[in-house]
N, C-alpha and C. Protein backbone atom coordinates (compact mmCIF):
# COMPACT_ATOMS: atom_id res chain seq x y z
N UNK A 1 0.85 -1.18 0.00
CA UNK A 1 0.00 0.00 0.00
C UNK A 1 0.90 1.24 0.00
N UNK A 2 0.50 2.27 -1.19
CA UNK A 2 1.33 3.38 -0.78
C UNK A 2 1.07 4.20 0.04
N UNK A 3 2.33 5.52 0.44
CA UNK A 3 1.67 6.17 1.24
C UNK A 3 0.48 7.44 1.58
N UNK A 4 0.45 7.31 0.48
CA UNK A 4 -0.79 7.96 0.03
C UNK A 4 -2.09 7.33 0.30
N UNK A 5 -1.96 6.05 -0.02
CA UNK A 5 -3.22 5.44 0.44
C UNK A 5 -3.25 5.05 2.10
N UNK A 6 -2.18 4.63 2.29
CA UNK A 6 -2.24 4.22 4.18
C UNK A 6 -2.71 5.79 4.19
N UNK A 7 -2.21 7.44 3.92
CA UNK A 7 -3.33 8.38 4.62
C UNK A 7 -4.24 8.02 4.38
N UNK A 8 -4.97 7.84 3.64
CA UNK A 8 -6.23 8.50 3.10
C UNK A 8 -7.30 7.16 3.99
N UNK A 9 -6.38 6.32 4.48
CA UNK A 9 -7.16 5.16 5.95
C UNK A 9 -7.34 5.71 6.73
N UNK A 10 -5.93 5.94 7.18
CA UNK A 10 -5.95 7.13 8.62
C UNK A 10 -6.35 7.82 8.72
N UNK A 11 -7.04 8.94 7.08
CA UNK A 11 -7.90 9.79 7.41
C UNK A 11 -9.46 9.73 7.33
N UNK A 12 -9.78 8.73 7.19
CA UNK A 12 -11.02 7.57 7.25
C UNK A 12 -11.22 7.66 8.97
N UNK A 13 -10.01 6.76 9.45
CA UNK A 13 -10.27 6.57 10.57
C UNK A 13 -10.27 7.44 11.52
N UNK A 14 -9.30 8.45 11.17
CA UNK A 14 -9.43 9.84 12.26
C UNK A 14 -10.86 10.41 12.22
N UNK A 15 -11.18 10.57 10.91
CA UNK A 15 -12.80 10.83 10.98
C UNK A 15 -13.78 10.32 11.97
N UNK A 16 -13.76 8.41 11.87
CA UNK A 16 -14.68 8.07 12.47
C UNK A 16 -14.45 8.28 13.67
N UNK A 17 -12.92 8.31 14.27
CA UNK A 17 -12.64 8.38 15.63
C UNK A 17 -12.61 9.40 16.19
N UNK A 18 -13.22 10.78 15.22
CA UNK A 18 -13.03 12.21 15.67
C UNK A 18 -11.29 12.43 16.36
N UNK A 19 -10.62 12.08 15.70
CA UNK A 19 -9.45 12.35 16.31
C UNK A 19 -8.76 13.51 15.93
N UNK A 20 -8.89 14.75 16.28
CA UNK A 20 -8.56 15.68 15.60
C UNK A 20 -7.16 15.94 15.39
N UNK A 21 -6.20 15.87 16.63
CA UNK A 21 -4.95 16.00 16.16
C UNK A 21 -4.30 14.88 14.50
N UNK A 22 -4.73 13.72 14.90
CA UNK A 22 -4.26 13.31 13.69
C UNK A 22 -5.02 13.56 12.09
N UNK A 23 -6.70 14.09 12.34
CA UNK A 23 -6.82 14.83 11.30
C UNK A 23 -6.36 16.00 10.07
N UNK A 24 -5.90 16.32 12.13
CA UNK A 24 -5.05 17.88 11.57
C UNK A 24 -3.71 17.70 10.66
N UNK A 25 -3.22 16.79 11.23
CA UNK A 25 -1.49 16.91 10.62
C UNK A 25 -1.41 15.50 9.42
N UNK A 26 -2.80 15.17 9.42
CA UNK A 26 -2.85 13.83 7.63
C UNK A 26 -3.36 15.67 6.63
N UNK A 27 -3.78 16.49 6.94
CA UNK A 27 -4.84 17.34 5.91
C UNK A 27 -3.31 18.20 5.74
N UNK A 28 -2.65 18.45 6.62
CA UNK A 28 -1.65 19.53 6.85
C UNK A 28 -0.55 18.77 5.61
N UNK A 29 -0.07 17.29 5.27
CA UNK A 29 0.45 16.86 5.11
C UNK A 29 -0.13 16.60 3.18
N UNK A 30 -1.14 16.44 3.30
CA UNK A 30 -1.71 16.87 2.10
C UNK A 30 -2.11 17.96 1.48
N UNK A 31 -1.92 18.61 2.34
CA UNK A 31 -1.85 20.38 1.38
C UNK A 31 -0.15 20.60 1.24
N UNK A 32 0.74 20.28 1.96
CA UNK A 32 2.21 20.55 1.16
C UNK A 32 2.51 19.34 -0.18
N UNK A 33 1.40 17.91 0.19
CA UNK A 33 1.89 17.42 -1.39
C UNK A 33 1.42 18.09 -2.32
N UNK A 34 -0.04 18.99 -2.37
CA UNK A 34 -0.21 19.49 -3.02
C UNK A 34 0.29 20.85 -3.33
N UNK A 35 1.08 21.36 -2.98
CA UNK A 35 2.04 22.43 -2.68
C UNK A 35 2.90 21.87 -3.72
N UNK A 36 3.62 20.57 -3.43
CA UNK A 36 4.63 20.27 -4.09
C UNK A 36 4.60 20.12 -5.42
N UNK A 37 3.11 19.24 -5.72
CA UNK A 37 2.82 19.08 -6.82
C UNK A 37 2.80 20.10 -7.74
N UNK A 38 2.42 21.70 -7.02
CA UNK A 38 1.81 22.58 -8.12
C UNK A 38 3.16 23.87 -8.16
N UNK A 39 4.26 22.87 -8.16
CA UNK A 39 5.88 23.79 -7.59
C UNK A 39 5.92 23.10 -8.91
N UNK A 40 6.28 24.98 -9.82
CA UNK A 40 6.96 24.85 -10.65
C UNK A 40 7.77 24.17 -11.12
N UNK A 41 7.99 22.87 -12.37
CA UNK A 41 8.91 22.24 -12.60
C UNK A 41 8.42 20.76 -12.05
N UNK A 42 7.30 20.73 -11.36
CA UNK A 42 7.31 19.09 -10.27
C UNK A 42 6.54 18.56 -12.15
N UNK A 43 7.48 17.50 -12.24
CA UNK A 43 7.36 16.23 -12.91
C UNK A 43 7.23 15.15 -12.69
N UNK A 44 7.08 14.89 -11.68
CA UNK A 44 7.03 13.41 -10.90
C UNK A 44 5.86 12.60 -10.70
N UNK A 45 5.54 11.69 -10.28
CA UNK A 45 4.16 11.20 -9.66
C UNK A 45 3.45 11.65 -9.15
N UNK A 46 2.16 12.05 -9.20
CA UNK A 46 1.69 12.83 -8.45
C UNK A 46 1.03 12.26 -7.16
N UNK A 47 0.87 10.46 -7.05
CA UNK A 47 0.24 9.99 -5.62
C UNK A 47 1.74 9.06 -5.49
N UNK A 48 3.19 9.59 -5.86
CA UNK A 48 4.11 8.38 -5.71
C UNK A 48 4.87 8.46 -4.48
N UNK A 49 5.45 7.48 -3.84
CA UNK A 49 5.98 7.43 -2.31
C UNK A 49 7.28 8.84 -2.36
N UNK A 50 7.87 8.43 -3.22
CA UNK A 50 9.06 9.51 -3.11
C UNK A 50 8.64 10.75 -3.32
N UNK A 51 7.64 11.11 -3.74
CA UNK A 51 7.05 12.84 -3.29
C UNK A 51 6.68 12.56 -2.26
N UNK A 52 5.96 11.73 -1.88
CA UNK A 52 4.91 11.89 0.11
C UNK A 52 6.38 11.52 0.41
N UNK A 53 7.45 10.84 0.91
CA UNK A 53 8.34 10.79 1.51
C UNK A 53 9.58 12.37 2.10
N UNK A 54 9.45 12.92 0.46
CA UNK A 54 10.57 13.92 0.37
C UNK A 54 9.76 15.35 1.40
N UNK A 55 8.41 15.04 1.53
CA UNK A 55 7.01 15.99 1.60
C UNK A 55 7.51 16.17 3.23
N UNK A 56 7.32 14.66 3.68
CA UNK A 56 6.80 14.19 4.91
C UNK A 56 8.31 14.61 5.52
N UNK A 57 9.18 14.30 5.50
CA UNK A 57 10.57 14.30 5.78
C UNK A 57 11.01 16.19 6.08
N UNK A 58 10.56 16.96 5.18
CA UNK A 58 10.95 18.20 5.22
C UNK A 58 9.71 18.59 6.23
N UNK A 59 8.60 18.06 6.00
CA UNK A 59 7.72 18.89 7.15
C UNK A 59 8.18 18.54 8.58
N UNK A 60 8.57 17.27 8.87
CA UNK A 60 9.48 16.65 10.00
C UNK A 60 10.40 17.62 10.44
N UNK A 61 11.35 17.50 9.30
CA UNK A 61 12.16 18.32 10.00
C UNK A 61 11.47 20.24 10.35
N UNK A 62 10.65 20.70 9.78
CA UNK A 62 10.43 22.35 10.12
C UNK A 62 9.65 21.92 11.31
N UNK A 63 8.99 21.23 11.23
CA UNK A 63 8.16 21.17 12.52
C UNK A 63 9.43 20.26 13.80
N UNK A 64 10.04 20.00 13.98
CA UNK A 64 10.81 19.43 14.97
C UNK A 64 11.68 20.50 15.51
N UNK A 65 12.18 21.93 14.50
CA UNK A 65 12.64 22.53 14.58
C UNK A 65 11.62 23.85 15.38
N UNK A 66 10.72 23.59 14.31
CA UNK A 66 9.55 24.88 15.59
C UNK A 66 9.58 24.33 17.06
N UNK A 67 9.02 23.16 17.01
CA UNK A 67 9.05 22.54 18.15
C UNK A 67 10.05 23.08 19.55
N UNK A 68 11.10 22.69 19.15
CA UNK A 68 12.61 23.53 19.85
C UNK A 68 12.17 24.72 20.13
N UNK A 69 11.90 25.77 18.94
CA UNK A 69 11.64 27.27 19.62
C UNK A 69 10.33 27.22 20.29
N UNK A 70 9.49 26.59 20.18
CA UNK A 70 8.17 26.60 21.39
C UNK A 70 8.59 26.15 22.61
N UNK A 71 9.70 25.22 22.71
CA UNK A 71 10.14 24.81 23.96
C UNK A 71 11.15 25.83 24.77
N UNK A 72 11.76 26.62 23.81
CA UNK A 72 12.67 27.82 24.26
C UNK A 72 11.60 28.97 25.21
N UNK A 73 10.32 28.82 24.27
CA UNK A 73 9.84 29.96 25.10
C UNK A 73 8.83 29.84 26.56
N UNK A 74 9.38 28.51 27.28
CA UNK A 74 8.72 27.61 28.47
C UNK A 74 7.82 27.86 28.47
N UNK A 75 7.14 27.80 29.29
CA UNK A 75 5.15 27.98 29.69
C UNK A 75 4.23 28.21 28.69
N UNK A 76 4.24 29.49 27.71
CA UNK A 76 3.62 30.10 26.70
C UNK A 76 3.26 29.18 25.96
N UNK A 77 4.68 28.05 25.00
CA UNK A 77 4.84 27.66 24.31
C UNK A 77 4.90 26.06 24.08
N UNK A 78 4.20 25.27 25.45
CA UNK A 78 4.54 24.20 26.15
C UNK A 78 3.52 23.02 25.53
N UNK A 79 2.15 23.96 24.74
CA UNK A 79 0.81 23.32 24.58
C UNK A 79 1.83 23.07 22.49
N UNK A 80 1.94 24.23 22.46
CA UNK A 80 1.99 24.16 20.57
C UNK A 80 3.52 23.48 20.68
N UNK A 81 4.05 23.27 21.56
CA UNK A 81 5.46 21.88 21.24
C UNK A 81 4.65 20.74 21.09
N UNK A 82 4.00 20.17 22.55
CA UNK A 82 3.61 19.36 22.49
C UNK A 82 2.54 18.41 21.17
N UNK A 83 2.07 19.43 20.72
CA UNK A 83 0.94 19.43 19.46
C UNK A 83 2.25 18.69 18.44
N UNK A 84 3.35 20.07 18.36
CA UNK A 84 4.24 19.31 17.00
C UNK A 84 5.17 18.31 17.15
N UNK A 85 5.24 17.93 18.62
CA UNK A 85 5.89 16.59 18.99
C UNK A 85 4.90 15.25 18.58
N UNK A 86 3.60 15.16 18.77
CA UNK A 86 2.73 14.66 18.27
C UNK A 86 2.57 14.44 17.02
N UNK A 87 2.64 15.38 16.21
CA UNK A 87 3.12 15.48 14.29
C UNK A 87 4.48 14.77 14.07
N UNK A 88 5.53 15.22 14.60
CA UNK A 88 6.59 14.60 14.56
C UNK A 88 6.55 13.35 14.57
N UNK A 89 6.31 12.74 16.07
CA UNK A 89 6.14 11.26 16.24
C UNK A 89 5.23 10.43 15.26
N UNK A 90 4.19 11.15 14.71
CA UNK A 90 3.05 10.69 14.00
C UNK A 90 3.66 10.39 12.64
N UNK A 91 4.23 11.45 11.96
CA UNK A 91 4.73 11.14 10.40
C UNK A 91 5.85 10.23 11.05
N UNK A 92 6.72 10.20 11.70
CA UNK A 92 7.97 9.29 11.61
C UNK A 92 8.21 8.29 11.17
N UNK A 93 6.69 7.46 11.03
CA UNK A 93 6.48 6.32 10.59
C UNK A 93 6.65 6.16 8.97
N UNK A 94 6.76 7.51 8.23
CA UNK A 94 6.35 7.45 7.00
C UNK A 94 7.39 8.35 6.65
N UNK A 95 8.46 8.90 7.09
CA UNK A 95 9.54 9.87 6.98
C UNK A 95 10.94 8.58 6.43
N UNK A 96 11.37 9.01 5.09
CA UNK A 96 12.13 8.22 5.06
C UNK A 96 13.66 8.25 6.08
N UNK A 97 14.52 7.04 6.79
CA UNK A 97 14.89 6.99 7.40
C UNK A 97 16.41 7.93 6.93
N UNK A 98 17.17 8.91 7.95
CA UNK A 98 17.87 9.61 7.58
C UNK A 98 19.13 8.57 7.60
N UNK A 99 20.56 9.45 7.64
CA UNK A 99 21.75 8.78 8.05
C UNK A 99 22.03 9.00 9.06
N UNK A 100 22.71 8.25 9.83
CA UNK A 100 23.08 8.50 11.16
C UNK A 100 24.22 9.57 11.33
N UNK A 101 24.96 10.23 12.30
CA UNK A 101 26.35 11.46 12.11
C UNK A 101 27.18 10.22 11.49
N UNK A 102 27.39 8.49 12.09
CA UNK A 102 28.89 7.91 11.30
C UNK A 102 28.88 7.35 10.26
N UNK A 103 27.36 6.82 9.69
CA UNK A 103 27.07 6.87 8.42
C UNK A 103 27.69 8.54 7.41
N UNK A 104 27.21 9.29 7.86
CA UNK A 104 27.20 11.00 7.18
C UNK A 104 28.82 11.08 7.51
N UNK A 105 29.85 10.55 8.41
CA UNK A 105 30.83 11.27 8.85
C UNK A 105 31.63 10.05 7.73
N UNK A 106 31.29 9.30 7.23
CA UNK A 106 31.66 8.08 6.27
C UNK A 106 31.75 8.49 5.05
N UNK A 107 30.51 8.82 4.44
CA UNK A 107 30.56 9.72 3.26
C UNK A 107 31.18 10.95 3.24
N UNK A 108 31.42 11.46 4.05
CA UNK A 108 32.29 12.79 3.58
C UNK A 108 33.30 12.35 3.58
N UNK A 109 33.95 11.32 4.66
CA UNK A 109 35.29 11.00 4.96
C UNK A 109 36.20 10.34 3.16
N UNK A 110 34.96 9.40 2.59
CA UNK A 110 35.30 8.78 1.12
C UNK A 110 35.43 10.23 0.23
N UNK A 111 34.35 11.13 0.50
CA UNK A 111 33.95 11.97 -0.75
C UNK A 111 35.81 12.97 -1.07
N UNK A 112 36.02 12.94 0.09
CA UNK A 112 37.01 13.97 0.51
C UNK A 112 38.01 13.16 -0.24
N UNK A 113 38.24 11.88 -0.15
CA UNK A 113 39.50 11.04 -0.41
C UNK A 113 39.36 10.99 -1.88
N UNK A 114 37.94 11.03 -2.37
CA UNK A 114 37.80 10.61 -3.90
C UNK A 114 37.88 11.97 -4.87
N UNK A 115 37.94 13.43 -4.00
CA UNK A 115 38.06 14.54 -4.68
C UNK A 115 40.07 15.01 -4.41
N UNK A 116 40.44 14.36 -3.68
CA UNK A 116 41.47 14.49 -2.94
C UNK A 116 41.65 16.11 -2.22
N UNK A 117 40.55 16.32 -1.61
CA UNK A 117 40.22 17.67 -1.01
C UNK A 117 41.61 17.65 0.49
N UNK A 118 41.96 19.05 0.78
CA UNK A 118 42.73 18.63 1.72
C UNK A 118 42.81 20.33 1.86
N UNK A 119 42.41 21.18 1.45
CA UNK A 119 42.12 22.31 2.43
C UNK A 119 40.88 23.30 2.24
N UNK A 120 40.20 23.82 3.10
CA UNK A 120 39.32 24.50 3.51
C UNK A 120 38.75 25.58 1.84
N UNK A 121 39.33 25.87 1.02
CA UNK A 121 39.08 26.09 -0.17
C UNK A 121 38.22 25.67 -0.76
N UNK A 122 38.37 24.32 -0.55
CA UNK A 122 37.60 23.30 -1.33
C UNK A 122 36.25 22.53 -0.66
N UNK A 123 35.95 23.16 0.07
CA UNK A 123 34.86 22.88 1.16
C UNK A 123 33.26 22.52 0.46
N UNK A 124 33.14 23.75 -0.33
CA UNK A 124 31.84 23.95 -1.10
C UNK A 124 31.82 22.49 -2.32
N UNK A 125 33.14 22.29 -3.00
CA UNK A 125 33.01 21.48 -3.73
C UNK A 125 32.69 19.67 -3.01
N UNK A 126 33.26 19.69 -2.12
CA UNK A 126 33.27 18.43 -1.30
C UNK A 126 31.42 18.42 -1.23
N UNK A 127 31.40 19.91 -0.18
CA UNK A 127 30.02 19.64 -0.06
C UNK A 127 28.72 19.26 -1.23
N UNK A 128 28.96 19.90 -2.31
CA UNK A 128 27.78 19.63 -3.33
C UNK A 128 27.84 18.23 -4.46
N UNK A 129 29.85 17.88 -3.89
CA UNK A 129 29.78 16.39 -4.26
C UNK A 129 29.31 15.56 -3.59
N UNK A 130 29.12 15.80 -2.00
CA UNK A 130 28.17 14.32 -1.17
C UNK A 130 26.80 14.45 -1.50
N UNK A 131 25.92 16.25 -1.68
CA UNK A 131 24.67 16.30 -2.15
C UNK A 131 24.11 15.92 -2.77
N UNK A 132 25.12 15.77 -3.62
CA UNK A 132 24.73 15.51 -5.50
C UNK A 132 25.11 13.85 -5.34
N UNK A 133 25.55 13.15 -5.35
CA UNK A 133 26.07 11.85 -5.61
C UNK A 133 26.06 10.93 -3.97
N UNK A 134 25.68 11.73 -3.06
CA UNK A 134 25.49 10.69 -1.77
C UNK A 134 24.41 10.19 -2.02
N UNK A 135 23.97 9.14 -1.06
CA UNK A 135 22.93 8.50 -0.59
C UNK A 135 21.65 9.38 -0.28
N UNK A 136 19.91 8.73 -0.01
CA UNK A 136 19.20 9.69 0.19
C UNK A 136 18.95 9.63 1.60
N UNK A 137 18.95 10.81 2.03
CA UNK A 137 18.68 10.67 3.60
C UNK A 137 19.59 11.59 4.16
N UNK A 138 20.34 12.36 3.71
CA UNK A 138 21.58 13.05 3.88
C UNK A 138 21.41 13.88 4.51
N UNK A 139 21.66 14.30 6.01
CA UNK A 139 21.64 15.97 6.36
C UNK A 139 22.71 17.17 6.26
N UNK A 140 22.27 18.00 5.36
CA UNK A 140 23.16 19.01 4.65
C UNK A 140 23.88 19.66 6.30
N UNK A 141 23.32 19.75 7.05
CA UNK A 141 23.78 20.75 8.05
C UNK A 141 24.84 19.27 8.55
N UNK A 142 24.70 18.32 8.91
CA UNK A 142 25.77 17.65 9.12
C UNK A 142 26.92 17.54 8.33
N UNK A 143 26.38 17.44 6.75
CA UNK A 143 27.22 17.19 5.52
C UNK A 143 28.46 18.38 5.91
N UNK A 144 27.97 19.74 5.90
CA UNK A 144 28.47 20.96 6.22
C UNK A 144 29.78 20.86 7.38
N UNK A 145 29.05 20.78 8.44
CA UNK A 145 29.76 20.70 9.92
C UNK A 145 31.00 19.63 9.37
N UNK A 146 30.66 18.28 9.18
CA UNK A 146 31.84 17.59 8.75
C UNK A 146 33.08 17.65 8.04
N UNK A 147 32.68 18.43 6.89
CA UNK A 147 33.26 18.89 5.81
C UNK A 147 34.19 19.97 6.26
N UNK A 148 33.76 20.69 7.70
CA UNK A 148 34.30 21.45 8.03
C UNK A 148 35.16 21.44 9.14
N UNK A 149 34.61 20.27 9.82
CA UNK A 149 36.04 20.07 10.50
C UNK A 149 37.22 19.07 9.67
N UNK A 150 36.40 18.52 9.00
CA UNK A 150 37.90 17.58 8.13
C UNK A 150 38.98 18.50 7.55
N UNK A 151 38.01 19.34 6.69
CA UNK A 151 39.32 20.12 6.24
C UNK A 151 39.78 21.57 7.01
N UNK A 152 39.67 21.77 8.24
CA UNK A 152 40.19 22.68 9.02
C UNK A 152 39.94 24.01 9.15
N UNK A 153 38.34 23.79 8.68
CA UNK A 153 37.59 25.04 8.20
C UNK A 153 37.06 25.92 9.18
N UNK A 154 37.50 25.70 10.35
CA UNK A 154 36.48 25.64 11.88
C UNK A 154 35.70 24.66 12.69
């Protein structure tokens, strides 16, 4: 079953079960595929796993990240974390799985050896060679950080 269709259960069943939080964040999750879909240039499938994946994965991460600043601002902000910790945990199931830092600290470690990179100059190129030609699942802000302490960049 794709994942398009496991929503469109869950949003069956959130219905019957009046479950609103998970109503909220299956409808939330289908207005950015449809977002995605109607992004200039989208050629792809329009009900295929690797759009709901790439969808689900980036909303993960902005919302995990709001999350953090609702938790920065204690008391105020304690109800709308909890809400996107709930979203979070909820898509995870359907978020394709990332790399771990020694998986990510692996690929840069090869990318570096296979460009024969060896000072801080060459940082940007390392980096848009693991982007471009790594594995999927990659986190750029790790890709970055790594890249930057290997070659002595800070």
């Amino acid at each position: 079953m794709s994942i398009h269709d496991e929503l469109i259960e869950e949003l069956k069943d959130a219905m019957r079960a009046r479950d609103r939080r998970r109503l909220d964040v299956i409808r939330q999750v289908e207005t950015e595929v449809s977002r995605a879909r109607s992004a200039k240039g989208f050629d792809g499938d329009p009900q295929g796993d690797e759009l709901y994946g790439t969808v689900i994965a980036a909303y993960v991460k902005k919302m995990a990240k709001a999350r953090e600043e609702f938790l920065a601002a204690g008391d105020r902000g304690t109800e709308q974390a909890e809400k996107l910790a709930y979203e979070v945990d909820y898509l995870s199931h359907w978020a394709p799985r990332s790399l771990s830092e020694e998986e990510t600290r692996e690929v840069v470690r090869v990318a570096i050896m296979e460009l024969k990179a060896d000072n801080p100059k060459q940082m940007g190129q390392v980096i848009g060679h693991v982007m471009k030609n790594g594995p999927s699942g990659m986190d750029g802000s790790l890709v970055s950080r790594f890249v930057r302490e290997a070659l002595g960049a800070g």
